[in-house]
Protein backbone atom coordinates (compact mmCIF):
# COMPACT_ATOMS: atom_id res chain seq x y z
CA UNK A 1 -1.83 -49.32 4.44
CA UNK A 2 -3.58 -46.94 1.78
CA UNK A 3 -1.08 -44.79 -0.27
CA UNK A 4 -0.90 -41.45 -2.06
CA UNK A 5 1.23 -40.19 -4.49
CA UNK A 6 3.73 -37.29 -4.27
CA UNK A 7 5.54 -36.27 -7.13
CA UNK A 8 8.97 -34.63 -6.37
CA UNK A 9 11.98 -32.97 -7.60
CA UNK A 10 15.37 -34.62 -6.54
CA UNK A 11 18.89 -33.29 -7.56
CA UNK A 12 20.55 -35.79 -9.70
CA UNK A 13 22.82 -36.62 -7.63
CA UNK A 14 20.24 -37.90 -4.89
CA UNK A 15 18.56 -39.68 -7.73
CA UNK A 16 21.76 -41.74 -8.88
CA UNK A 17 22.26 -42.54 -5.23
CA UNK A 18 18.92 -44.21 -4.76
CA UNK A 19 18.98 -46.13 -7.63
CA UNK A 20 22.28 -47.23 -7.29
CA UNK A 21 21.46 -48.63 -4.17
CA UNK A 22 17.98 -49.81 -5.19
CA UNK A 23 19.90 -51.95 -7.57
CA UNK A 24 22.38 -53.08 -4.97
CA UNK A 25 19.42 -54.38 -2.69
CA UNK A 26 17.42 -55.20 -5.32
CA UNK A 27 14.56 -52.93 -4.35
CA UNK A 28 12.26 -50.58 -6.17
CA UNK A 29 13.73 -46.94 -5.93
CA UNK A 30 9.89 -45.59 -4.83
CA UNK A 31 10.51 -48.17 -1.18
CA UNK A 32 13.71 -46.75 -0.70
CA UNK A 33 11.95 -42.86 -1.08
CA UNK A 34 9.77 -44.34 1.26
CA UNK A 35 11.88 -45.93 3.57
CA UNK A 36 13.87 -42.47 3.56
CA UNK A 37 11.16 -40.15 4.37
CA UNK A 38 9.47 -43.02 7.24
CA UNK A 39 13.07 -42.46 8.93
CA UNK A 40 13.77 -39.23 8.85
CA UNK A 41 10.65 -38.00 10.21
CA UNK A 42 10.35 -36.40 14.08
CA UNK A 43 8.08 -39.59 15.92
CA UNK A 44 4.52 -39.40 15.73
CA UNK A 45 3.21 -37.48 18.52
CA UNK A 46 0.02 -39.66 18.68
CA UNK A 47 2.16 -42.60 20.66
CA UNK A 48 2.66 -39.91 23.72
CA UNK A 49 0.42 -39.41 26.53
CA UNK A 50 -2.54 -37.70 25.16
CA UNK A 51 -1.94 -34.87 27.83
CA UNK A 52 1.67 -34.07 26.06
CA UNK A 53 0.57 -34.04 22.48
CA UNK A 54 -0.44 -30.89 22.40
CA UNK A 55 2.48 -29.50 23.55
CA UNK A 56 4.70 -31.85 21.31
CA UNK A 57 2.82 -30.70 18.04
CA UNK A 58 3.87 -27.08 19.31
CA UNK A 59 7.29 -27.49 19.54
CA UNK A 60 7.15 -28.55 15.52
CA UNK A 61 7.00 -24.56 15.17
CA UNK A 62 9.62 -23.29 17.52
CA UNK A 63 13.26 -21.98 16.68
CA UNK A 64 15.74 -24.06 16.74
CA UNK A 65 17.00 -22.02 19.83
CA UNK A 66 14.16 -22.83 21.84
CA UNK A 67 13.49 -26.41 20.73
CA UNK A 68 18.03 -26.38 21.84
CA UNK A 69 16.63 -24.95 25.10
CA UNK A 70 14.04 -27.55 25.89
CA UNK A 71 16.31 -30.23 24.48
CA UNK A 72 19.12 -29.12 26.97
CA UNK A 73 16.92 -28.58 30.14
CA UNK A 74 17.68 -29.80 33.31
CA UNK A 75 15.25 -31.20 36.34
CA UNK A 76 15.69 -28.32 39.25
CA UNK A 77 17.80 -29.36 41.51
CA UNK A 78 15.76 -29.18 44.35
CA UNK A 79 13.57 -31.62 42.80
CA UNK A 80 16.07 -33.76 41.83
CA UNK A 81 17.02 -34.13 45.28
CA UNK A 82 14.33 -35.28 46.83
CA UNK A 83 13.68 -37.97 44.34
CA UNK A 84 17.27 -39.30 44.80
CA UNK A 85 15.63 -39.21 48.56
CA UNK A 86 12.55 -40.99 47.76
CA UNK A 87 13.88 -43.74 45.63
CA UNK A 88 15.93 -44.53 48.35
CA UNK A 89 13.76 -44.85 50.66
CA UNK A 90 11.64 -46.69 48.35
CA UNK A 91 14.17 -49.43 48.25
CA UNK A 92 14.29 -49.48 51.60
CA UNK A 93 10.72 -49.73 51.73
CA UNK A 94 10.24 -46.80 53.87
CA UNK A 95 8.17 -45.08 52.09
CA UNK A 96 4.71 -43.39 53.28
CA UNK A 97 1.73 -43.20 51.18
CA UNK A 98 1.92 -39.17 50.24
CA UNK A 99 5.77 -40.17 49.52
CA UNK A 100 4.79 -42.95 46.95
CA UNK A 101 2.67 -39.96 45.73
CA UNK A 102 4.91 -37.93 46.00
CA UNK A 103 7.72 -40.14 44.22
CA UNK A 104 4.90 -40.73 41.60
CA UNK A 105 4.83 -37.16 40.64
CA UNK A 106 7.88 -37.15 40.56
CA UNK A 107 8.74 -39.61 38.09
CA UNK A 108 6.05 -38.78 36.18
CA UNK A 109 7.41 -35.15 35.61
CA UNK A 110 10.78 -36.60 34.81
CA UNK A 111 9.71 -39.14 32.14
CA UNK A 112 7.61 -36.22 30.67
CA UNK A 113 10.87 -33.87 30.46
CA UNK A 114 12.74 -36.55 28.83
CA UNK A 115 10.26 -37.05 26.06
CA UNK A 116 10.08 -33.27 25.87
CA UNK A 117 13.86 -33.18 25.46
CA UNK A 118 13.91 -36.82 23.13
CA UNK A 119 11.10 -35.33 20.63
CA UNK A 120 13.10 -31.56 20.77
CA UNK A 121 15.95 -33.34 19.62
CA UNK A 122 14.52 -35.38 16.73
CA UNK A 123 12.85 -31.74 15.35
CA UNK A 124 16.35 -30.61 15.59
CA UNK A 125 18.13 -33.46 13.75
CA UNK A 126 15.15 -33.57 11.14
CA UNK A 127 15.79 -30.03 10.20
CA UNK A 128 19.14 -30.54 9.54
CA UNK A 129 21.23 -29.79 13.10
CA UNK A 130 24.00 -31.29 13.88
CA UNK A 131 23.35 -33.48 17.43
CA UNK A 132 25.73 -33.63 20.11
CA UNK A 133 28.18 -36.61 20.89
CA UNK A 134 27.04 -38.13 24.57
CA UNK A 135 30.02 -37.12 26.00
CA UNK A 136 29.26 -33.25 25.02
CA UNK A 137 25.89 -33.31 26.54
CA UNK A 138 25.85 -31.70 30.02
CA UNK A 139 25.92 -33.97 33.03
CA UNK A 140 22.61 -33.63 35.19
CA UNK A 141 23.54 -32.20 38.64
C-alpha cells in the first residue's frame, strides 16, 4: 500500500496519549495515527452494491437529523407483513414462482434499508454523536 504524508496539529494532550501508548505497545506513534484514523472512518462505500453507492456517498452531506431519520427508519408495515407471510411459506415450501420473486424483492429491499440505516449510523458516530444503547432503539413492528 502506497502512502502520503499529512502533517497535522494535535492538542498536547492527544499527543502525550499516543505516545504513551506507542511506548506501552511498543509501536511507532505515526501506526497508531494511522490505526486511529483507519477506525474511525464511516466504511468505504465501494464494498456496497454498486446500485447503493451513490446514494451512500450522499448521505456523507446530510444533517445529522436526516442521516437520525434514515438511521431510525422502519420497513412499512404492510410490507413487513407479507414477508413474515412469505418466509413462512417458504419454509413450508409453498411458495410459487412470482412469490419467490416476490420474497426476493423483498429481502432485497430490506438488506438495502439496513445498510442504509448501518452506514447512517457510522456518519453519525464519526461526527461525534452519541449512538443509542440496543435496548433504546425502537422495536420493528
Amino acid at each position: 500500500m502506497t502512502t502520503q504524508r499529512v502533517t497535522i496539529d494535535l492538542p498536547e494532550a492527544v499527543f502525550r496519549q499516543l505516545v504513551r501508548i506507542a511506548q506501552a505497545t511498543h509501536q511507532p506513534v505515526e501506526n497508531l495515527v494511522a490505526q486511529s484514523v483507519i477506525s474511525n472512518l464511516p466504511p468505504d462505500v465501494d464494498r456496497a452494491a454498486p446500485e447503493l453507492q451513490p446514494e451512500l456517498l450522499r448521505m456523507q452531506s446530510l444533517t445529522n437529523d436526516e442521516l437520525l431519520a434514515i438511521a431510525q427508519a422502519q420497513v412499512e408495515p404492510d410490507q413487513y407483513e407479507l414477508h413474515a407471510e412469505l418466509l413462512a411459506k417458504n419454509e413450508a415450501g409453498m411458495l410459487t414462482l412470482e412469490e419467490r420473486q416476490d420474497l426476493a424483492v423483498l429481502r432485497q429491499a430490506a438488506d438495502h434499508l439496513m445498510l442504509r440505516k448501518a452506514y447512517a449510523w457510522s456518519l453519525l458516530r464519526w461526527r461525534g454523536q452519541r449512538l443509542p444503547a440496543l435496548n433504546e432503539l425502537p422495536l420493528p413492528l
